[in-house]
Protein backbone atom coordinates (compact mmCIF):
# COMPACT_ATOMS: atom_id res chain seq x y z
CA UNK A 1 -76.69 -162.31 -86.15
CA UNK A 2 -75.04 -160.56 -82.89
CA UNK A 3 -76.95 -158.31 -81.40
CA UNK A 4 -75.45 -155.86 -78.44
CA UNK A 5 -77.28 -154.26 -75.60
CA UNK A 6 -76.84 -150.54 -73.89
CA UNK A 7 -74.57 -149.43 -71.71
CA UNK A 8 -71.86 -152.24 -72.33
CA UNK A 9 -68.26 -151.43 -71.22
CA UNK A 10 -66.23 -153.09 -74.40
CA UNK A 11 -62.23 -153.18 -73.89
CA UNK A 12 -59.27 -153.52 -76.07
CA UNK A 13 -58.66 -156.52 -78.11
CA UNK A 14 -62.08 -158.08 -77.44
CA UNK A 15 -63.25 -160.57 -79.84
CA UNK A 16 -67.23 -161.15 -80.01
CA UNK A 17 -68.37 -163.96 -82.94
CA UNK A 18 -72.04 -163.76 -84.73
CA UNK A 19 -73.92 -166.64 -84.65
CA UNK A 20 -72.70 -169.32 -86.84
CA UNK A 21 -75.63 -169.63 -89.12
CA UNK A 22 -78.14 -167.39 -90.00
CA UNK A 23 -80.79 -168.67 -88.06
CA UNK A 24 -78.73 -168.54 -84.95
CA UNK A 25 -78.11 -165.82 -82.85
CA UNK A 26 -75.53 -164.41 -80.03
CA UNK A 27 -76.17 -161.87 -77.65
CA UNK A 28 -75.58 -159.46 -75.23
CA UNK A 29 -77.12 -157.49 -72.66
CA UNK A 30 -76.81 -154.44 -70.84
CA UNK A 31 -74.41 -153.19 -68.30
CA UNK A 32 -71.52 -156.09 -68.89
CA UNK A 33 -67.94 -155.23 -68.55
CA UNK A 34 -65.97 -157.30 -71.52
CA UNK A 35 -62.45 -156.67 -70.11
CA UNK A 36 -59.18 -156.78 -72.35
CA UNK A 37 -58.91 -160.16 -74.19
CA UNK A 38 -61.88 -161.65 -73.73
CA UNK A 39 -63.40 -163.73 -76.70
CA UNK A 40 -67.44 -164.23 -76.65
CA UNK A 41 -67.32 -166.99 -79.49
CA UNK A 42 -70.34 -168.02 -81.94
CA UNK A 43 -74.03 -168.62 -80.57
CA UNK A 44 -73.42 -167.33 -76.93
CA UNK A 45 -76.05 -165.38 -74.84
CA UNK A 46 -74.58 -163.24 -71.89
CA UNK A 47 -77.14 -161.71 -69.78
CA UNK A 48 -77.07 -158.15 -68.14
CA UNK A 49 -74.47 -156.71 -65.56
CA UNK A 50 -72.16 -159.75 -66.24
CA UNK A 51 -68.45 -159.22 -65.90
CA UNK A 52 -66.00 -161.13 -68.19
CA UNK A 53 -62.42 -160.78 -66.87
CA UNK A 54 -59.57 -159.63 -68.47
CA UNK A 55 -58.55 -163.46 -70.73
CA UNK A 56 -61.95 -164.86 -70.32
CA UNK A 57 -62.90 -167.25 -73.15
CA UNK A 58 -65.76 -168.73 -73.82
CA UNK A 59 -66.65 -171.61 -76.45
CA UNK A 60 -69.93 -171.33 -78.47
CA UNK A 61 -73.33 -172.22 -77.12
CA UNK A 62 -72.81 -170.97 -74.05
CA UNK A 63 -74.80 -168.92 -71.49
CA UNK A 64 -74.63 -166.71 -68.84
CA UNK A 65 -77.56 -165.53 -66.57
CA UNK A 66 -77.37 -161.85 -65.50
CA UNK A 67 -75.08 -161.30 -62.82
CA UNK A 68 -72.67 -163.91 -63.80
CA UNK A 69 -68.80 -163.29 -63.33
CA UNK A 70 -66.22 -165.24 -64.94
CA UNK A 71 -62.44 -164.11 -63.44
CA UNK A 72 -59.50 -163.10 -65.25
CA UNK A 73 -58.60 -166.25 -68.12
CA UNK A 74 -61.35 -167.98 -67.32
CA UNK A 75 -62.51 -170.96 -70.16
CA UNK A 76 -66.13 -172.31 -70.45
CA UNK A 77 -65.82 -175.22 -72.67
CA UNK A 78 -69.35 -175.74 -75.51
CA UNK A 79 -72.46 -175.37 -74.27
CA UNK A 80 -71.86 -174.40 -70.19
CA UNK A 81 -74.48 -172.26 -68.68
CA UNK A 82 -73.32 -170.01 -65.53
CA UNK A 83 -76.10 -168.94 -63.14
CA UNK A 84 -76.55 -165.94 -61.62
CA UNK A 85 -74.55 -164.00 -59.37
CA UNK A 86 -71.86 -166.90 -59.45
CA UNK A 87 -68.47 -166.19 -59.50
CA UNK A 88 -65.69 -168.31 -61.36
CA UNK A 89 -62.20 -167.30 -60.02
CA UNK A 90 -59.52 -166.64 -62.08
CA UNK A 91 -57.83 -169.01 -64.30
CA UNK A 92 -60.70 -172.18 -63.95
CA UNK A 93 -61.82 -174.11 -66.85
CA UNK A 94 -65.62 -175.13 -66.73
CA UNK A 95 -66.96 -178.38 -68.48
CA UNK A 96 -70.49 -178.51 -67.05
CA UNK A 97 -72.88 -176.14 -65.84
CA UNK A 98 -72.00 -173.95 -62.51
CA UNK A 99 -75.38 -173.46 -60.58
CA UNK A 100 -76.73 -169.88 -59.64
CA UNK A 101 -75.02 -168.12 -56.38
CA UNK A 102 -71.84 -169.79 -56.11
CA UNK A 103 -68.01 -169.33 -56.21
CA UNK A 104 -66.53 -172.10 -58.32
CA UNK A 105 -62.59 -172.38 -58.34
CA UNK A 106 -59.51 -174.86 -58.90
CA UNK A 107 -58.90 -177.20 -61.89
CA UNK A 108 -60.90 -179.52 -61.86
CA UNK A 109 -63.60 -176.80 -61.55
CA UNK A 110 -65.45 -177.63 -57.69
CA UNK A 111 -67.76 -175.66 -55.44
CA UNK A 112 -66.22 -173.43 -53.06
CA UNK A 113 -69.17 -171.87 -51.26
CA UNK A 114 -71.85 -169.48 -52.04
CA UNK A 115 -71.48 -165.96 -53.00
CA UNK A 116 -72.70 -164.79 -50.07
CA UNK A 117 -70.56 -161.24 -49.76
CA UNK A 118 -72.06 -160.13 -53.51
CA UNK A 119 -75.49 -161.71 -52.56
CA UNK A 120 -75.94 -159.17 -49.36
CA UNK A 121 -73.42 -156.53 -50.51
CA UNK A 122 -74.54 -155.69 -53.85
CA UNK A 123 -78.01 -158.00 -54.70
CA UNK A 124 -79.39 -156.94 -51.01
CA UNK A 125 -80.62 -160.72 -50.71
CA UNK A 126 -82.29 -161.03 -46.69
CA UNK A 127 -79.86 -162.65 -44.81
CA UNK A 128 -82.20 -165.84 -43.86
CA UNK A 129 -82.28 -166.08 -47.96
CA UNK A 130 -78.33 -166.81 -48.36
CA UNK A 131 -78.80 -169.23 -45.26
CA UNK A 132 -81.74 -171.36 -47.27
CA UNK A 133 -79.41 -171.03 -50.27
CA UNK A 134 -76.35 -172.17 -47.96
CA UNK A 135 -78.45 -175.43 -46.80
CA UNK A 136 -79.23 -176.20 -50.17
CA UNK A 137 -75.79 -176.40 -51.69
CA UNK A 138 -74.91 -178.51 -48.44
CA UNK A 139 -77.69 -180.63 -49.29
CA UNK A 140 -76.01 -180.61 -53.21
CA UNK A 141 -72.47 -181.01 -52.24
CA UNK A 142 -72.12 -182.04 -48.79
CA UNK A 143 -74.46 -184.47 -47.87
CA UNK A 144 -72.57 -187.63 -49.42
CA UNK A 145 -76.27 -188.27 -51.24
CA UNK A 146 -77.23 -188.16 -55.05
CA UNK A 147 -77.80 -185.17 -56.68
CA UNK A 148 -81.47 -186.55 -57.26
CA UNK A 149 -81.70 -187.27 -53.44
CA UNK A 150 -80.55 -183.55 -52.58
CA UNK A 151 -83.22 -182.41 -55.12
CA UNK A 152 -85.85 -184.21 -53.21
CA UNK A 153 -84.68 -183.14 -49.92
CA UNK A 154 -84.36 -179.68 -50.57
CA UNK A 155 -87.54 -179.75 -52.25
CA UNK A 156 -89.08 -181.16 -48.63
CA UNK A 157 -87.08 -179.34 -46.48
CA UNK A 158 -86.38 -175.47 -47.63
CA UNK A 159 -88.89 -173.09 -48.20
CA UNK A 160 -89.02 -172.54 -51.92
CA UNK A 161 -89.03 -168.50 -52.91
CA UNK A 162 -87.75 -167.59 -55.84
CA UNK A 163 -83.71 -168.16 -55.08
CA UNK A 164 -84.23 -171.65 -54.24
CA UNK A 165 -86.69 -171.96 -57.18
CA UNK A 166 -84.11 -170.96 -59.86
CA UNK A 167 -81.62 -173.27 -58.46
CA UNK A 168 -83.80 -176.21 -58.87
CA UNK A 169 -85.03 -175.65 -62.21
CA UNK A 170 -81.00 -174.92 -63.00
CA UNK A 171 -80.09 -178.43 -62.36
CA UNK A 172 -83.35 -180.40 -63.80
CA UNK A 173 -82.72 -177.95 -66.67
CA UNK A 174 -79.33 -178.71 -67.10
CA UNK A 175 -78.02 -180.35 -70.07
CA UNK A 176 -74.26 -181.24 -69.24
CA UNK A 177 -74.65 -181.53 -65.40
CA UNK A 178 -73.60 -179.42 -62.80
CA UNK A 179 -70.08 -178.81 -61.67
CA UNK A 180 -68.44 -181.65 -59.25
CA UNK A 181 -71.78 -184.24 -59.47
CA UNK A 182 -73.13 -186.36 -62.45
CA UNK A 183 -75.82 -185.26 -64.64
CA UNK A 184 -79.09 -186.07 -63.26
C-alpha cells in the first residue's frame, strides 16, 4: 500500500516504494517537497511539510516527524526516525535516530546544535523555549554524563512543556539510539 497526501511538491526522477507486504504500509503527508532524485524506499512514513533534498535516500522502515529536513544526498540507513524540525545537512549518512530540533552533520553523523533559526523564524517557538531546548541537548551531549543521567537531569531540572516532552519520549522511544550516544 502507499498512500500520498495533498499538496505534495513531487520532482523529477523520484522513486517512492509501496510497502513490502500487503499488510504494510508507506506514507506520506502533506506539504513535503520530494526534490530531484530522492528515493522514499518500502515501509517509510514521512510526516507533513518535510523537505527531502535533491539525492536524499532513505532505506525502509524509516520515519520522519513533520517538519523534518534531510539535505541534498542525504542516507538514513533501516529503521532511523528523524524528529521534528531537525535538519540533516547535506551529504550525512544516519545509522540511529536524530532527536527532534537539531542540526546533525559530518560523517560519522554528530550533533551540531539546535535548529534554533527555523525554530523562531518559521515554527515561532518563544525564545525562552529554544533556550530550555538548548540546556537539554547540553545536558544530552555536553555534560560528559550518560544519556540515562541527562534524562534524569533534564527531567529535574527543565520545565517540561510540550518541546521538551517530545524530546524525552524520542529517546526512551527510540529503538536504535540516538545519534553520537549509546542506546539507552
Amino acid at each position: 500500500v502507499l498512500e500520498i497526501g495533498n499538496d505534495n511538491t513531487i520532482r523529477e526522477k523520484v522513486i517512492i516504494n509501496r510497502a513490502t507486504f500487503a499488510s504494510g504500509k508507506t506514507t506520506i503527508g502533506d506539504r513535503n517537497f520530494l526534490l530531484e532524485g530522492v528515493h522514499v524506499a518500502h515501509d517509510n512514513h514521512i510526516g507533513s511539510d518535510c523537505i527531502l533534498g535533491n539525492g536524499a535516500k532513505t532505506a525502509g522502515d524509516c520515519v520522519l516527524d513533520d517538519k523534518s529536513i534531510l539535505g541534498s544526498g542525504v542516507i538514513l540507513k533501516h529503521g532511523c526516525r528523524i524528529g521534528s524540525w531537525s535538519l540533516l545537512r547535506d551529504g550525512t549518512r544516519a545509522n540511529r535516530d536524530v532527536p527532534p530540533y537539531i542540526i546533525a552533520a559530518h560523517n560519522p553523523i554528530a550533533y551540531y546544535g539546535i535548529n534554533a533559526t527555523l525554530l523562531s523564524k518559521v515554527g515561532n517557538v518563544d525564545e525562552e523555549v529554544i533556550d530550555h531546548i538548548a540546556q537539554a541537548y547540553r545536558l544530552i551531549y555536553q555534560s560528559g554524563t550518560s544519556l540515562e543521567n541527562a534524562v534524569i537531569t533534564i527531567k529535574n531540572v527543565i520545565p517540561i512543556g510540550p518541546e521538551i516532552k517530545y524530546i524525552l519520549d524520542f529517546i526512551e522511544s527510540s529503538d536504535k539510539g540516538i545519534i553520537g550516544i549509546a542506546k539507552l
